[in-house]
PDB file of N, CA and C in Angstrom:
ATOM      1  N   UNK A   1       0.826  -1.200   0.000  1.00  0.00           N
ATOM      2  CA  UNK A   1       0.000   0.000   0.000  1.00  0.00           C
ATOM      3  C   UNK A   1       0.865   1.256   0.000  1.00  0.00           C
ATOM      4  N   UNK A   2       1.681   1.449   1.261  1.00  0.00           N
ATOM      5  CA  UNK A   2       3.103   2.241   0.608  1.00  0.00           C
ATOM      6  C   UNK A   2       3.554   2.682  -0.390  1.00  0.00           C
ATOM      7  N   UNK A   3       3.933   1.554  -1.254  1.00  0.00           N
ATOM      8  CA  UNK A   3       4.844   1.566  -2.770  1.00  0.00           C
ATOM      9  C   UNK A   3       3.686   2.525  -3.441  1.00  0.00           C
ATOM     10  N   UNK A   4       2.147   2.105  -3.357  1.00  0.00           N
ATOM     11  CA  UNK A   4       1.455   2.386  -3.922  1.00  0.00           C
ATOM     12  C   UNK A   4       1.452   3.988  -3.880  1.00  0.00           C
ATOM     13  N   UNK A   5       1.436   4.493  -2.589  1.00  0.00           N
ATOM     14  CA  UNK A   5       1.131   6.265  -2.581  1.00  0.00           C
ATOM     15  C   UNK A   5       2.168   6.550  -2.875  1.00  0.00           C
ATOM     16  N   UNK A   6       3.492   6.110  -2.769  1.00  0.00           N
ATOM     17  CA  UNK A   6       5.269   6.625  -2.881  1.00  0.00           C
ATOM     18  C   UNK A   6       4.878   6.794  -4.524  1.00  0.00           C
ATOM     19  N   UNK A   7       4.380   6.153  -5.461  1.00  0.00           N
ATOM     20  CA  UNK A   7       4.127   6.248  -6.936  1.00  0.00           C
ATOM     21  C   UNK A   7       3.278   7.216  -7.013  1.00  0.00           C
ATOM     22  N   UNK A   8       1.824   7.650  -6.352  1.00  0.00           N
ATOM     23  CA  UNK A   8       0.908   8.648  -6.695  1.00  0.00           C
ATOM     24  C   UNK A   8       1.633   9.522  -6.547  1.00  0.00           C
ATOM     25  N   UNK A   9       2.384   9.883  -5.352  1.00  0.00           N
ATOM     26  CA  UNK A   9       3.259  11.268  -5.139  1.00  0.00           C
ATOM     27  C   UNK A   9       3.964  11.830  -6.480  1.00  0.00           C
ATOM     28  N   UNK A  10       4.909  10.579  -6.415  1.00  0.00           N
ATOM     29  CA  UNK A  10       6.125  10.962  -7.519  1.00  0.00           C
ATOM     30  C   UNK A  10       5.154  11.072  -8.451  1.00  0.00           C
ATOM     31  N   UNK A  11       4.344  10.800  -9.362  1.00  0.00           N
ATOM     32  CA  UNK A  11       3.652  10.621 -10.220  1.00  0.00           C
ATOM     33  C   UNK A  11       3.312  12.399 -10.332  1.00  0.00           C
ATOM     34  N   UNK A  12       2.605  12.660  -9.393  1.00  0.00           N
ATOM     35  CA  UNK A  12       1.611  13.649  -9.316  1.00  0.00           C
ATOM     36  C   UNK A  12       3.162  14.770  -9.333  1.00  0.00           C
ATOM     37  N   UNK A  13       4.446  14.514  -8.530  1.00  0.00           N
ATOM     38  CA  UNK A  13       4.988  15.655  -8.753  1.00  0.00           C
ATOM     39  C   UNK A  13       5.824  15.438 -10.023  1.00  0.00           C
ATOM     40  N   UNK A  14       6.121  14.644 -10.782  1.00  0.00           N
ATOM     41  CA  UNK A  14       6.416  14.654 -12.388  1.00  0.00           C
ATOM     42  C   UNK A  14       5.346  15.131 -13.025  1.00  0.00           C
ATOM     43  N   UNK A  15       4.224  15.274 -13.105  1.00  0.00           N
ATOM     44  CA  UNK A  15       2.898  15.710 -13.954  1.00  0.00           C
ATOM     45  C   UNK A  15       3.393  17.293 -13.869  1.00  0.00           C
ATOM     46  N   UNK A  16       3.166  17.345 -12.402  1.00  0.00           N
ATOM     47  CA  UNK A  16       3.033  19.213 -12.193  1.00  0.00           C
ATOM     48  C   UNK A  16       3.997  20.119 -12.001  1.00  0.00           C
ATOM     49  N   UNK A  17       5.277  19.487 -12.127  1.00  0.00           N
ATOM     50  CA  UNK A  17       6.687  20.089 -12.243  1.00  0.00           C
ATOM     51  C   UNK A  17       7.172  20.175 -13.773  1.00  0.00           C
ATOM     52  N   UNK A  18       6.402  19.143 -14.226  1.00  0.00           N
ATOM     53  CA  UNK A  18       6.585  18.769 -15.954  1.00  0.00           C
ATOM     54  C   UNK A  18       8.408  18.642 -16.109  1.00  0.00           C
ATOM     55  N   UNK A  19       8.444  17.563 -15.232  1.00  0.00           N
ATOM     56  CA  UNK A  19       9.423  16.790 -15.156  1.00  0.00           C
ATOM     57  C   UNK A  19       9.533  15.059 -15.805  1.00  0.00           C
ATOM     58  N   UNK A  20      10.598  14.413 -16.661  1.00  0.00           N
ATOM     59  CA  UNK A  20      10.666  13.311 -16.190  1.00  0.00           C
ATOM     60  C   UNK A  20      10.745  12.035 -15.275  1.00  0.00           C
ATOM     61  N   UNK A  21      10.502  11.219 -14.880  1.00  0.00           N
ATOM     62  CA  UNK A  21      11.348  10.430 -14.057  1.00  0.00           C
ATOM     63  C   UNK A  21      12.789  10.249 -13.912  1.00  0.00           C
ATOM     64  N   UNK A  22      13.306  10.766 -15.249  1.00  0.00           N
ATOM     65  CA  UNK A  22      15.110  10.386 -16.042  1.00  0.00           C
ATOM     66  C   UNK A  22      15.576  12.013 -15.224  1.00  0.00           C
ATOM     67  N   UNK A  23      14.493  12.893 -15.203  1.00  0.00           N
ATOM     68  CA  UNK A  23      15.230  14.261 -14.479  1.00  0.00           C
ATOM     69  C   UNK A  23      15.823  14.187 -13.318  1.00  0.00           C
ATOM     70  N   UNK A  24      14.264  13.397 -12.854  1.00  0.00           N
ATOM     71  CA  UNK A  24      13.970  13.450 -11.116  1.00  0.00           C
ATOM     72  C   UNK A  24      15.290  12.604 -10.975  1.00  0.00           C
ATOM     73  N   UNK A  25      15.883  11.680 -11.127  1.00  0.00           N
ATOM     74  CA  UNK A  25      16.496  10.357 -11.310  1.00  0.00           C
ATOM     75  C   UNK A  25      18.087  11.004 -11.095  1.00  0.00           C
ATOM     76  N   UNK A  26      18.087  12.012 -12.086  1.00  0.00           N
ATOM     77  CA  UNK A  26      19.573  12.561 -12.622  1.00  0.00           C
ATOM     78  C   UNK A  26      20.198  13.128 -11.310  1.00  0.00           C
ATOM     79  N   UNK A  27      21.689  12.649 -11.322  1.00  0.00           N
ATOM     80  CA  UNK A  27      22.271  12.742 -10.302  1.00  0.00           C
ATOM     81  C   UNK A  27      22.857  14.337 -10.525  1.00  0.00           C
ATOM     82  N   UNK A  28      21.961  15.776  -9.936  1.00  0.00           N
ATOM     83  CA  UNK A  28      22.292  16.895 -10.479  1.00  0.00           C
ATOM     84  C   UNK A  28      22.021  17.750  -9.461  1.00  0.00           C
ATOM     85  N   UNK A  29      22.361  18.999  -9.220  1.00  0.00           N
ATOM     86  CA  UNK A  29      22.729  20.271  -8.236  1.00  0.00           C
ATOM     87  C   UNK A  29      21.096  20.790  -8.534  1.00  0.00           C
ATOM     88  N   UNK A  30      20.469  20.469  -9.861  1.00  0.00           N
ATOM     89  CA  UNK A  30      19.698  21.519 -10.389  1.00  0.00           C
ATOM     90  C   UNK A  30      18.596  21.911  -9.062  1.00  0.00           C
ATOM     91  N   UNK A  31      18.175  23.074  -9.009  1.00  0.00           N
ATOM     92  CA  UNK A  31      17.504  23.388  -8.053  1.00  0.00           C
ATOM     93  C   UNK A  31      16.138  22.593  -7.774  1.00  0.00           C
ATOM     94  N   UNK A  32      15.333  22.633  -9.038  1.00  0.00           N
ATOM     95  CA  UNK A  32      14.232  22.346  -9.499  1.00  0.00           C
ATOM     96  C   UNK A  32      14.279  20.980  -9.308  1.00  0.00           C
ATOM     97  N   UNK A  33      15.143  20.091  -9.856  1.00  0.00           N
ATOM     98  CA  UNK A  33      14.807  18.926  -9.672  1.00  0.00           C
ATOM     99  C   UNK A  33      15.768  18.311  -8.044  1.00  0.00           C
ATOM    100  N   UNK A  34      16.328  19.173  -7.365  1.00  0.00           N
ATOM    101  CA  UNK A  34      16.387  18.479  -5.817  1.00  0.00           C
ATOM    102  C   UNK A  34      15.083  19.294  -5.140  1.00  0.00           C
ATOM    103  N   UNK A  35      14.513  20.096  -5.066  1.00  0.00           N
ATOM    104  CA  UNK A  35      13.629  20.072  -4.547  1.00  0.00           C
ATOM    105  C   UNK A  35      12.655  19.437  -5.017  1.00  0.00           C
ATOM    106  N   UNK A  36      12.142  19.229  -5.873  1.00  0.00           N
ATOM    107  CA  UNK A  36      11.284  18.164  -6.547  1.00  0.00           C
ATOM    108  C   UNK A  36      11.807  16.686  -5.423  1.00  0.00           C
ATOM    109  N   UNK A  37      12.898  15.928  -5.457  1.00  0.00           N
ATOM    110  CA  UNK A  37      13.026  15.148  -4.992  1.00  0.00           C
ATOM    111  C   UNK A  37      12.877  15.158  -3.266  1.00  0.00           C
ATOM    112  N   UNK A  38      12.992  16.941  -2.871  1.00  0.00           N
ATOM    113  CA  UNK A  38      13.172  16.928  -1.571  1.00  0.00           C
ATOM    114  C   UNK A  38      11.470  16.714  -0.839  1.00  0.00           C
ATOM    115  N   UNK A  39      10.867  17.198  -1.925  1.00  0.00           N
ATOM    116  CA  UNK A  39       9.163  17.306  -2.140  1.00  0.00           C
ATOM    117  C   UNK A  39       8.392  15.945  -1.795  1.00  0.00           C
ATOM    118  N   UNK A  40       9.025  15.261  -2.586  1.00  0.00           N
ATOM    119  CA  UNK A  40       9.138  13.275  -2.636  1.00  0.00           C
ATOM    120  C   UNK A  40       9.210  13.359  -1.428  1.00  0.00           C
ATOM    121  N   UNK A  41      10.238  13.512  -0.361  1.00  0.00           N
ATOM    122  CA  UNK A  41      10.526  12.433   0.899  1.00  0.00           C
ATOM    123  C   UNK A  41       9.996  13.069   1.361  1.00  0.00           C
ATOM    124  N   UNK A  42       9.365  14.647   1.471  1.00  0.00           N
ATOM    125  CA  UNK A  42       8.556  15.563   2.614  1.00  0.00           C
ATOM    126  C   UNK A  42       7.373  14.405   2.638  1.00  0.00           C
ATOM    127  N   UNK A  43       6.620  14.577   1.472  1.00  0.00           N
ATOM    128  CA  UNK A  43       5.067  13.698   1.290  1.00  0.00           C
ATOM    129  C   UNK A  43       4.910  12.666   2.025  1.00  0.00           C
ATOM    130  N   UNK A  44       5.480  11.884   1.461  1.00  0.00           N
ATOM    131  CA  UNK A  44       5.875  10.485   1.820  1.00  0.00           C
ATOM    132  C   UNK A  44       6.023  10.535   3.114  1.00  0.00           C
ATOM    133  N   UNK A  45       7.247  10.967   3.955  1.00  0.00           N
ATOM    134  CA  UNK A  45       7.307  11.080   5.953  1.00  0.00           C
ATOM    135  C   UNK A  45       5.935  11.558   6.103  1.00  0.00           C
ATOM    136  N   UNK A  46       5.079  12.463   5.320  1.00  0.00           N
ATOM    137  CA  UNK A  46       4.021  13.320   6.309  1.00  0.00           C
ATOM    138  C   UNK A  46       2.929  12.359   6.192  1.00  0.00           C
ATOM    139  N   UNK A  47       3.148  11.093   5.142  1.00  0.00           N
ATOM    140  CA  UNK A  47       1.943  10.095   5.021  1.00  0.00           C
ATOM    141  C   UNK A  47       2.437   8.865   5.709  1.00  0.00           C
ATOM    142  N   UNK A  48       3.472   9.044   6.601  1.00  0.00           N
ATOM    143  CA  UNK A  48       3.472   8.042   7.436  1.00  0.00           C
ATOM    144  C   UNK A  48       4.550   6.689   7.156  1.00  0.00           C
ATOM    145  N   UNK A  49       5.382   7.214   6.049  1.00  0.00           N
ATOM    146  CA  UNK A  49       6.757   6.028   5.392  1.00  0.00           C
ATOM    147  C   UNK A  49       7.403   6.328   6.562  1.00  0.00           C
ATOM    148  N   UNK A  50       8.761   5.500   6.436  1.00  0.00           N
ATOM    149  CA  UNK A  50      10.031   5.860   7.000  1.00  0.00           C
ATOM    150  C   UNK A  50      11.082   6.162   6.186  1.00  0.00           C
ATOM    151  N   UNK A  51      11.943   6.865   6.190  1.00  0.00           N
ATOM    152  CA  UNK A  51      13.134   7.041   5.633  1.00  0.00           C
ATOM    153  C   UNK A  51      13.248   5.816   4.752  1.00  0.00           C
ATOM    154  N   UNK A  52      13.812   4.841   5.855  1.00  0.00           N
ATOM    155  CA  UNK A  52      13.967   3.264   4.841  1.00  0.00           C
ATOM    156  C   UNK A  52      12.971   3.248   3.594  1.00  0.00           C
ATOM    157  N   UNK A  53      11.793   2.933   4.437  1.00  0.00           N
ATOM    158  CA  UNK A  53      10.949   2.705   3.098  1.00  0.00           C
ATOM    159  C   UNK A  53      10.865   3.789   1.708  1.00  0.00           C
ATOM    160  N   UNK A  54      11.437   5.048   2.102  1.00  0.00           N
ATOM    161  CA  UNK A  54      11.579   5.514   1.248  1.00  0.00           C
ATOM    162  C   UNK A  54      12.636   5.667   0.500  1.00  0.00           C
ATOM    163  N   UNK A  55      13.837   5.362   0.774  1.00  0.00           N
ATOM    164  CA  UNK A  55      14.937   5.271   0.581  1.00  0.00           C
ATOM    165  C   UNK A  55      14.508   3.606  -0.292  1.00  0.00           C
ATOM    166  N   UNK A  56      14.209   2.999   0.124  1.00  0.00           N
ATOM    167  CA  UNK A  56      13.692   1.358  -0.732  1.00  0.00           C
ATOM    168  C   UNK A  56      12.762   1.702  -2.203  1.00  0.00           C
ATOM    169  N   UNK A  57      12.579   2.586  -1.989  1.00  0.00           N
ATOM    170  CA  UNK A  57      11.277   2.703  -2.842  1.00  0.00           C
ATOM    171  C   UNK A  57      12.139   4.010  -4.382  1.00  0.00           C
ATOM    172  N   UNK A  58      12.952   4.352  -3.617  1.00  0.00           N
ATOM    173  CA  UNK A  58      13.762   5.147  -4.769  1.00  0.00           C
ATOM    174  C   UNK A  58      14.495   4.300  -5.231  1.00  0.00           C
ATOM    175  N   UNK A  59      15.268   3.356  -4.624  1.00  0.00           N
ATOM    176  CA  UNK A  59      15.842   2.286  -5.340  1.00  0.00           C
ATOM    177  C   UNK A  59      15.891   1.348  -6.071  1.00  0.00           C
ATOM    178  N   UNK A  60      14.045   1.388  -6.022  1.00  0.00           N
ATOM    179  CA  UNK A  60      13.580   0.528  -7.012  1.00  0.00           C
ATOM    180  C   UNK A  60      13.403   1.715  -8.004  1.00  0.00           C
ATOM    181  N   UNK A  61      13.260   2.437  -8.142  1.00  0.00           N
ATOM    182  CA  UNK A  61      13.108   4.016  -9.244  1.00  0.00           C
ATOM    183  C   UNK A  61      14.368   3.670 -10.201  1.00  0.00           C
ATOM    184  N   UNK A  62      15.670   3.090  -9.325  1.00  0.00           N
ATOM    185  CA  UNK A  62      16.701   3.145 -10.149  1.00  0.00           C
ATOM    186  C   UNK A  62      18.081   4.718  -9.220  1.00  0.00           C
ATOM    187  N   UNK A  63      17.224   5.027  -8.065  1.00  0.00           N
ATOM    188  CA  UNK A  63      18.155   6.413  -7.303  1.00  0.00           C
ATOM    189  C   UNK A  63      18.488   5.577  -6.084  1.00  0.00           C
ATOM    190  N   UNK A  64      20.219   5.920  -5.966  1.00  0.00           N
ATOM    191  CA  UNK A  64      20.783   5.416  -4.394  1.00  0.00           C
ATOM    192  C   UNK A  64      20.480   6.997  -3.866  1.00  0.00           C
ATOM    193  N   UNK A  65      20.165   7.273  -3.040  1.00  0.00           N
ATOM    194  CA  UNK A  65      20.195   7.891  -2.176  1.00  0.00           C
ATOM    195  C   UNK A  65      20.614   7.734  -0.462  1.00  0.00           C
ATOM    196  N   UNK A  66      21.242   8.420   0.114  1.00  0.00           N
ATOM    197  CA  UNK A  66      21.279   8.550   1.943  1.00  0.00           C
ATOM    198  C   UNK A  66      20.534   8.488   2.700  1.00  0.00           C
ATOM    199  N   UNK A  67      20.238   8.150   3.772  1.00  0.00           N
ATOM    200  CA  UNK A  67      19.294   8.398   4.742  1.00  0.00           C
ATOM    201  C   UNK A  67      19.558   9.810   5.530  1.00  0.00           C
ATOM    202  N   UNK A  68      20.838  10.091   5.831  1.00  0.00           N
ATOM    203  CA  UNK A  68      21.317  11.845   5.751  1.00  0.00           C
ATOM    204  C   UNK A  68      20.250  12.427   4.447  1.00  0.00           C
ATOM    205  N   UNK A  69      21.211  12.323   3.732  1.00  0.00           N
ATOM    206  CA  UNK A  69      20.070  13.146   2.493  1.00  0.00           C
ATOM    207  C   UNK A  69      18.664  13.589   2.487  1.00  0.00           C
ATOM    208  N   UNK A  70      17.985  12.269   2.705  1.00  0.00           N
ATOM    209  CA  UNK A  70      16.624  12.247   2.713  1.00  0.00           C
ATOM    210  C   UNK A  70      16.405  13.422   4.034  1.00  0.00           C
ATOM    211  N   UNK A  71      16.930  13.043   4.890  1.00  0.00           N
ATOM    212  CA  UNK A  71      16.842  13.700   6.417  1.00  0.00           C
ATOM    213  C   UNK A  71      16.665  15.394   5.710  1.00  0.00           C
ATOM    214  N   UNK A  72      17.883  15.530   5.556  1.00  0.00           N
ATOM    215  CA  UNK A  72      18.391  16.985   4.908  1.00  0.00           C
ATOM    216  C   UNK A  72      17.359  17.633   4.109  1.00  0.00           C
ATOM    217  N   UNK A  73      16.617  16.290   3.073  1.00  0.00           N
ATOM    218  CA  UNK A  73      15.598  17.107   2.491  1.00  0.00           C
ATOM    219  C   UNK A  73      14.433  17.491   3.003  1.00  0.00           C
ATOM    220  N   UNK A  74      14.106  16.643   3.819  1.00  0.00           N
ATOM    221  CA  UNK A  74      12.946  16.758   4.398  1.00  0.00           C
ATOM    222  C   UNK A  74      12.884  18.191   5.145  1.00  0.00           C
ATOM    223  N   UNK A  75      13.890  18.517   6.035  1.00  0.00           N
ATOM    224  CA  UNK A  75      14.315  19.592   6.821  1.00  0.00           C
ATOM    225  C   UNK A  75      14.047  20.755   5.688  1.00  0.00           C
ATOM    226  N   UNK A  76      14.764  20.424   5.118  1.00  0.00           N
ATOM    227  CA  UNK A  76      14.478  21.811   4.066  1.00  0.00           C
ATOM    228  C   UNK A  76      13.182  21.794   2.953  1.00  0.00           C
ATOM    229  N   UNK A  77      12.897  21.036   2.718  1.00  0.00           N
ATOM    230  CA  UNK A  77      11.390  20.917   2.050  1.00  0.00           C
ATOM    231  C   UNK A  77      10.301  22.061   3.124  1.00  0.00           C
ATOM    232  N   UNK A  78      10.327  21.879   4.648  1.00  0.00           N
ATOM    233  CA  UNK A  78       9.931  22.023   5.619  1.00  0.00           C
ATOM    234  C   UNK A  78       9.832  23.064   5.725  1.00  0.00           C
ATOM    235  N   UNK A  79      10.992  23.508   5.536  1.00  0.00           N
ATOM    236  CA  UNK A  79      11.538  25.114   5.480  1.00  0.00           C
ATOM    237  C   UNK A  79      10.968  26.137   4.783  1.00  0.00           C
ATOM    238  N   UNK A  80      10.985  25.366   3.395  1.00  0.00           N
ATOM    239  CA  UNK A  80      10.495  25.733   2.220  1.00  0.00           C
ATOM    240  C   UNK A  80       8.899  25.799   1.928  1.00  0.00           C
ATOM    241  N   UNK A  81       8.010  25.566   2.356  1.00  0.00           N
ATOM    242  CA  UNK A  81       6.751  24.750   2.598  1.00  0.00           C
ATOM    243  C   UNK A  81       6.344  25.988   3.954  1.00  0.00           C
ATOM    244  N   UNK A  82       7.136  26.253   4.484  1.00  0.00           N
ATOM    245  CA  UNK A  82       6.610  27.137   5.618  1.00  0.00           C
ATOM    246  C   UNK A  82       7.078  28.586   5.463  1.00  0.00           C
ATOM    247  N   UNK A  83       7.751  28.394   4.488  1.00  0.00           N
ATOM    248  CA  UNK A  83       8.060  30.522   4.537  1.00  0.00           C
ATOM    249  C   UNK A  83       7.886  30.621   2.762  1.00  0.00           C
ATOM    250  N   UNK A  84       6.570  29.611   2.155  1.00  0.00           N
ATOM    251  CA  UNK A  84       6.797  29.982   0.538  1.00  0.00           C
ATOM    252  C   UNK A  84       5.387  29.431   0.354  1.00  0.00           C
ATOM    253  N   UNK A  85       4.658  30.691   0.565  1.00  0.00           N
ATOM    254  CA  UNK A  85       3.268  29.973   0.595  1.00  0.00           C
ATOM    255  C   UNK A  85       2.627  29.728  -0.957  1.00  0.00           C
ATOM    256  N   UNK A  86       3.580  30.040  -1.931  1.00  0.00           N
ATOM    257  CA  UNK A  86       3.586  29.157  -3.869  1.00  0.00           C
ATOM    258  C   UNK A  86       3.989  27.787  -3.397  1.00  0.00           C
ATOM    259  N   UNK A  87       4.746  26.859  -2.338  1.00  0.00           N
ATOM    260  CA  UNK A  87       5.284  25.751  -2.401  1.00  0.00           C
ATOM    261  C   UNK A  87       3.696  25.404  -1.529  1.00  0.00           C
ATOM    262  N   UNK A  88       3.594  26.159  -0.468  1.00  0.00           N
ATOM    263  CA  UNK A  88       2.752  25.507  -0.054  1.00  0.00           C
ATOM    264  C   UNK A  88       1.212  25.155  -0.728  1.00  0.00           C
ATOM    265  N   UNK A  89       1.017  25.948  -1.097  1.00  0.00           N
ATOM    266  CA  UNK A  89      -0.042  25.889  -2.718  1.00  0.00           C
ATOM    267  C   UNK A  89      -0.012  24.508  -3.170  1.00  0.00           C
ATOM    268  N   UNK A  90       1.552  24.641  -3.996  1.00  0.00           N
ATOM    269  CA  UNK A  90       1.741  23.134  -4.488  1.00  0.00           C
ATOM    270  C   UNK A  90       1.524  22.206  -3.877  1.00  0.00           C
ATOM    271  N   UNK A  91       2.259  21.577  -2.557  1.00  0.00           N
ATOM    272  CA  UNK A  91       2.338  20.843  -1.606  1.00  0.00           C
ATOM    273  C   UNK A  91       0.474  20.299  -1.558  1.00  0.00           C
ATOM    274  N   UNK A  92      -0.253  21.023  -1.299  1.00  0.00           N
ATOM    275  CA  UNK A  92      -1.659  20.852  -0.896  1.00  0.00           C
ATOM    276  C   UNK A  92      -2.307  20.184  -2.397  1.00  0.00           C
ATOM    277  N   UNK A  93      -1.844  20.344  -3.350  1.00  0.00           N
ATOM    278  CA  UNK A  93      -2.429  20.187  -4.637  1.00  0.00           C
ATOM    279  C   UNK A  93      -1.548  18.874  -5.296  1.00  0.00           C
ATOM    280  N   UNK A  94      -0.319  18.418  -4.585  1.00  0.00           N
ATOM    281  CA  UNK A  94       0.298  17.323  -4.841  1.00  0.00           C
ATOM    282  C   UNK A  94       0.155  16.014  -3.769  1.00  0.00           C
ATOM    283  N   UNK A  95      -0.739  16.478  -2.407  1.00  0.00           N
ATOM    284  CA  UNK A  95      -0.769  15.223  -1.478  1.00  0.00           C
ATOM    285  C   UNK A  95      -2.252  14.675  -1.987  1.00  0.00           C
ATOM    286  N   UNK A  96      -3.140  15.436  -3.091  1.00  0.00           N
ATOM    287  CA  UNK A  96      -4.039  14.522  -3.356  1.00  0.00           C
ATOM    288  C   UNK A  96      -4.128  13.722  -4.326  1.00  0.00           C
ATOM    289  N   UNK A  97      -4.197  12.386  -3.760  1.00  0.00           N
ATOM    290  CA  UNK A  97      -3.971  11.137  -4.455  1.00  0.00           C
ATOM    291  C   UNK A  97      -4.988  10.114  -4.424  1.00  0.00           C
ATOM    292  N   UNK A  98      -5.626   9.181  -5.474  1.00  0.00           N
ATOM    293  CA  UNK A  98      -6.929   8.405  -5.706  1.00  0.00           C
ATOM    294  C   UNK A  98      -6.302   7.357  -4.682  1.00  0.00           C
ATOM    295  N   UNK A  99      -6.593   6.605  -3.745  1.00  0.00           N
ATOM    296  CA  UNK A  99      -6.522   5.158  -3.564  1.00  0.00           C
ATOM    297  C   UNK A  99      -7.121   4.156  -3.921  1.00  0.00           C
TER     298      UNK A  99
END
């Protein structure tokens, strides 16, 4: 059930970032696509994953990622999400997902 929303997320934030998966994926500085990814592990912790499982669930994507990292993003997703009320916009319009 997990795997399942970890896909609506990413899904929903490749649609509305008008991103690839091969972007999200790309091992790159670009702003747009680490917050995009930092966006990923915010969702995901606030629906109740763990790091691991999310960290498992990018790996099947084909991304190694850290459990630092993830940490790091989340923190700053957080950040971002609370003093950027355009992210937070997004944020509200990307946690809805069909089950």
């Amino acid at each position: 059930m997990k795997e399942y929303i970890f896909k609506q997320y990413l899904g929903n934030i490749l649609e509305h970032l008008g991103i690839t998966l091969e972007d999200l994926l790309e091992e790159t500085k670009t702003r747009t696509i680490v917050e995009a990814r930092y966006i990923l592990y915010y969702l995901c912790q606030e629906r109740g994953m763990t790091l691991s499982e999310i960290k498992s669930y990018m790996e099947t994507q084909g991304f190694e990622v850290t459990l630092a990292t993830m940490m790091k993003g989340v923190a700053k997703a957080k950040d971002i999400i609370d003093n950027d009320p355009d992210y937070k916009y997004i944020v509200k319009k990307l946690e809805n997902i069909e089950l």
